[in-house]
C-alpha atoms as a PDB file:
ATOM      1  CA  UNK A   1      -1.195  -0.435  11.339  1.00  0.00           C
ATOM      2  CA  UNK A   2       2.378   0.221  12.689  1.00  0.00           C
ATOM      3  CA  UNK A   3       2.195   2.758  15.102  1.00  0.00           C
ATOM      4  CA  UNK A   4       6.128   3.506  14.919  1.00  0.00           C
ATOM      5  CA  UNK A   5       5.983   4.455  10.829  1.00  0.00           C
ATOM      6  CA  UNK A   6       3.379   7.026  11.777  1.00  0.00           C
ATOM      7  CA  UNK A   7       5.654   8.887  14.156  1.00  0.00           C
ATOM      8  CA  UNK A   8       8.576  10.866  13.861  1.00  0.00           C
ATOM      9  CA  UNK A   9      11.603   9.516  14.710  1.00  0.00           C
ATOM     10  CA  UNK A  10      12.920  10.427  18.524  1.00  0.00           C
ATOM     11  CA  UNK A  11      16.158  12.434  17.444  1.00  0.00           C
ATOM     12  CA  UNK A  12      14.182  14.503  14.611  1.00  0.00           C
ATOM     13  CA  UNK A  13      13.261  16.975  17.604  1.00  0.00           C
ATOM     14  CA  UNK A  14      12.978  18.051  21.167  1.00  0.00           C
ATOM     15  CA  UNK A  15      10.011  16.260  22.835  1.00  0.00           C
ATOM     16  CA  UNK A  16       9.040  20.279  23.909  1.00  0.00           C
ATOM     17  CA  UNK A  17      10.088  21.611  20.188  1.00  0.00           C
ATOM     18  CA  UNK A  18       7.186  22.679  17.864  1.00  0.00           C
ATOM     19  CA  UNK A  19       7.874  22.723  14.083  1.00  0.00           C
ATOM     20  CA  UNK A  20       6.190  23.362  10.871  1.00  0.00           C
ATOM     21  CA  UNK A  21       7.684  21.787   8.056  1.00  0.00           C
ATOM     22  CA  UNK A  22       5.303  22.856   5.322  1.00  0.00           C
ATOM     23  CA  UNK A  23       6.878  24.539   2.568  1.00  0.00           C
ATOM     24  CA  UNK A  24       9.857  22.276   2.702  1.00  0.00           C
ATOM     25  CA  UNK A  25      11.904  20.657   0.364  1.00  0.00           C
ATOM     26  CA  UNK A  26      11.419  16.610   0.574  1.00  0.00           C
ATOM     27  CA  UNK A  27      14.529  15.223  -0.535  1.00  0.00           C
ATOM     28  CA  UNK A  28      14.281  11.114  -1.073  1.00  0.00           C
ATOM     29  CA  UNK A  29      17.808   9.101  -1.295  1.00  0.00           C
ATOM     30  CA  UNK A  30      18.086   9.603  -5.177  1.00  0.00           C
ATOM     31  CA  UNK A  31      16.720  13.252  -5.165  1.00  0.00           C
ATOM     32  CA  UNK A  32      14.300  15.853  -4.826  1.00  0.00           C
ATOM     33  CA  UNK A  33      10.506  15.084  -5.225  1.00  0.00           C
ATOM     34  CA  UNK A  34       8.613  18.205  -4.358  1.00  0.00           C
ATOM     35  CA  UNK A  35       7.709  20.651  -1.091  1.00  0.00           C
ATOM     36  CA  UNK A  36       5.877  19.514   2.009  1.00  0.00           C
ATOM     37  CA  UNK A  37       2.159  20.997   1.265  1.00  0.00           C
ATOM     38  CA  UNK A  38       1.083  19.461   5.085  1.00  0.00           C
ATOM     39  CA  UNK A  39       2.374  17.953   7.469  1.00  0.00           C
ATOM     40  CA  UNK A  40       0.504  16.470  10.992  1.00  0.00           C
ATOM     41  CA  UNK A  41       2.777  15.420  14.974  1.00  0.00           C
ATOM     42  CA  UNK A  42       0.139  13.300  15.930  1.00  0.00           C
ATOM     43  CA  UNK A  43       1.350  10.581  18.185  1.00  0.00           C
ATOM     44  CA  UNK A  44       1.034   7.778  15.943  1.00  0.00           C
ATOM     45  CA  UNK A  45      -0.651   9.376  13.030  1.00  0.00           C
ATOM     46  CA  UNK A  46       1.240  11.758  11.493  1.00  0.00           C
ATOM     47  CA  UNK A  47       2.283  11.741   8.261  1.00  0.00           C
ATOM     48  CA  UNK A  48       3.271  14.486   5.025  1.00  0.00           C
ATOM     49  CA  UNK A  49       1.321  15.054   2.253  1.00  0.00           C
ATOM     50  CA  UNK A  50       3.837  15.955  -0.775  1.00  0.00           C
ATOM     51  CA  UNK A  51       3.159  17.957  -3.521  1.00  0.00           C
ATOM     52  CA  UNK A  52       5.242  16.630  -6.232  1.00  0.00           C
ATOM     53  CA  UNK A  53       4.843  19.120  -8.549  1.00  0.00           C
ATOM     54  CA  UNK A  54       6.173  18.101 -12.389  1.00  0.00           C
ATOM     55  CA  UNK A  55       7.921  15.367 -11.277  1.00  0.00           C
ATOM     56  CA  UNK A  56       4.662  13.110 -11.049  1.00  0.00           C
ATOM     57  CA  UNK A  57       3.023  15.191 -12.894  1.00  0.00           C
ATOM     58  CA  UNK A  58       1.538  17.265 -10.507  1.00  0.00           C
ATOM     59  CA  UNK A  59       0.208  14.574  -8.132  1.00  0.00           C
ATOM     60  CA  UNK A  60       0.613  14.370  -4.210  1.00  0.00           C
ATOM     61  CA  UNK A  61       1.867  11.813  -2.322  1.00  0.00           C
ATOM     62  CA  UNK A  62       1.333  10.732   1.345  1.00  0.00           C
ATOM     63  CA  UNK A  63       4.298   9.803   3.236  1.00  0.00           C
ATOM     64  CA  UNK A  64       4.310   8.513   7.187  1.00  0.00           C
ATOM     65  CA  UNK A  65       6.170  10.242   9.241  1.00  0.00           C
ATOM     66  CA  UNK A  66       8.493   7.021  10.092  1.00  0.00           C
ATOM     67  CA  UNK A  67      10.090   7.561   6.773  1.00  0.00           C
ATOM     68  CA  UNK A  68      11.759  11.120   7.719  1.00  0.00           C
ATOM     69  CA  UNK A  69      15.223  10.698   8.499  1.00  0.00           C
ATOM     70  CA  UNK A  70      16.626  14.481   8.809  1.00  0.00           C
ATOM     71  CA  UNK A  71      14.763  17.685   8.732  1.00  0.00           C
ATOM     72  CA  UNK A  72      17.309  20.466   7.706  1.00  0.00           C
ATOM     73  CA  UNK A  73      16.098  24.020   9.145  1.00  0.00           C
ATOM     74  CA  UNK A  74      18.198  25.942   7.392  1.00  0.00           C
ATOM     75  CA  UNK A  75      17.878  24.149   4.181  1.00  0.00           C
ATOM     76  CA  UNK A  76      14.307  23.608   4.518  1.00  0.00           C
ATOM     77  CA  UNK A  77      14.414  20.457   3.909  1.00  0.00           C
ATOM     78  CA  UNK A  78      12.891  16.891   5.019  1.00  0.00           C
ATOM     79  CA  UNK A  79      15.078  13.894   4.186  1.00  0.00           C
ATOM     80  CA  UNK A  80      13.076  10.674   3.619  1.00  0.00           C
ATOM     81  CA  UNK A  81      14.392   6.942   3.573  1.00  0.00           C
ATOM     82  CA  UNK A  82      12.774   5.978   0.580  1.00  0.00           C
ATOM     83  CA  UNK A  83      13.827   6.307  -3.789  1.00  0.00           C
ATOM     84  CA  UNK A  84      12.025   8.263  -5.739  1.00  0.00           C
ATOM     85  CA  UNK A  85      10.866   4.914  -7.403  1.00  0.00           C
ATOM     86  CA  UNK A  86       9.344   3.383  -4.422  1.00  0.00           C
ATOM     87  CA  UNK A  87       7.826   6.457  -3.648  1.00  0.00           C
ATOM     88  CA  UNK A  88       5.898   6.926  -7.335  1.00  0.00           C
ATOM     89  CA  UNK A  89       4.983   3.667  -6.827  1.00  0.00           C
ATOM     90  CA  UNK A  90       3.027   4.234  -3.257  1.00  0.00           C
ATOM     91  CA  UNK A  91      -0.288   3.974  -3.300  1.00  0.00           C
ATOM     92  CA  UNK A  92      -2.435   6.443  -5.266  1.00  0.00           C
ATOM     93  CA  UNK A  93      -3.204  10.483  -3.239  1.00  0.00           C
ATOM     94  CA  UNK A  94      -6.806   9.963  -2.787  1.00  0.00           C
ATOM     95  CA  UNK A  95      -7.946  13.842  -1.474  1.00  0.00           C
ATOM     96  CA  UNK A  96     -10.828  12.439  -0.243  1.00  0.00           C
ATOM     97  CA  UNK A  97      -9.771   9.801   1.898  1.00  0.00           C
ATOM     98  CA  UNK A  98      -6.071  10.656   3.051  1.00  0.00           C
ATOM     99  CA  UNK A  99      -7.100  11.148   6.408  1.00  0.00           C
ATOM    100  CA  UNK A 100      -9.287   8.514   7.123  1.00  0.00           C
ATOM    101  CA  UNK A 101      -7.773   5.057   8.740  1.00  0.00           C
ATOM    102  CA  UNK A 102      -8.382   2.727   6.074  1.00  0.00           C
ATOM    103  CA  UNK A 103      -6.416   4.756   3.525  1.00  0.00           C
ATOM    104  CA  UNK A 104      -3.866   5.528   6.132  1.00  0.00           C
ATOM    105  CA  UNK A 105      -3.321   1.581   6.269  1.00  0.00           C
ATOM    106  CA  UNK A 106      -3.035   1.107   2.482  1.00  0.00           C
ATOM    107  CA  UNK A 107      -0.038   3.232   2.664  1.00  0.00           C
ATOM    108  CA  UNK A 108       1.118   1.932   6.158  1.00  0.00           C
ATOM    109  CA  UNK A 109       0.932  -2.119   4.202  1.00  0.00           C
ATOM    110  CA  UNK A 110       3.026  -0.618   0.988  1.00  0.00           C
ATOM    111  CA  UNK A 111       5.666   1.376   3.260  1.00  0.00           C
ATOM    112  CA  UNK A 112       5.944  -1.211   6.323  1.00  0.00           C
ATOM    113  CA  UNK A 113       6.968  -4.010   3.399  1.00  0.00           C
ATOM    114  CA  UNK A 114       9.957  -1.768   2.273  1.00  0.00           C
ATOM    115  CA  UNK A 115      13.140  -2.567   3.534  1.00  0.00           C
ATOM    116  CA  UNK A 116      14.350  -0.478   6.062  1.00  0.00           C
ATOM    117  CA  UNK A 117      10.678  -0.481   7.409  1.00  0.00           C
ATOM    118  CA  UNK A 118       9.706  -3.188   9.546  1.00  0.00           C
ATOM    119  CA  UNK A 119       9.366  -5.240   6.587  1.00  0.00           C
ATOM    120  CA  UNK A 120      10.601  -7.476   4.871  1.00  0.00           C
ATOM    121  CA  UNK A 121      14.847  -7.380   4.207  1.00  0.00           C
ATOM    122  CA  UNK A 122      15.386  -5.306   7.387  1.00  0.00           C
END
């Protein structure tokens, strides 16, 4: 697993700020894709769970934290580094399993291979 896509990047906040980004807008590079319905600061583990309403029909997605780029208070909005295309593509919201490790690194392998990353073309 790569511990730095399952933290938020340093400049998103103040080491001694709290925030709660649920009920956000998550905005990828080629448009919105739904509302933050959780959201975890972990060290190393946290991560969004997005509710994508119509747009995938409904479904969730889980997104590390390493792929926030700019949380917009007064918007109320999260900006993440990723299309809408790579993100439809992640794998599969299981409810079940989100939180659990091995699940965690399914999505960790897809995300860490994107450019931009840690993977590959970066």
């Amino acid at each position: 697993m790569q511990p730095e896509l399952w933290n938020y990047q340093p400049h998103l906040h103040d080491a001694d700020d709290t925030f709660d980004i649920a009920g956000y807008h998550v905005e990828a590079t080629d448009g919105k894709i739904g509302s933050v319905d959780e959201a975890t600061y972990d060290v190393g583990e946290s991560y969004l769970v997005v509710d994508t309403g119509p747009w995938i029909f409904g479904k969730k997605v889980l997104l590390p934290a390493g792929t926030v780029t700019r949380i917009d208070p007064q918007e109320r909005s999260v900006h993440i580094a990723r299309t809408k295309d790579e993100i439809k593509h992640s794998p599969e919201f299981d409810e079940a399993t989100f939180k659990e490790r091995t699940y965690r690194d399914t999505v960790g392998d897809y995300y860490g291979r994107l450019p931009g990353m840690g993977g590959p073309g970066v």
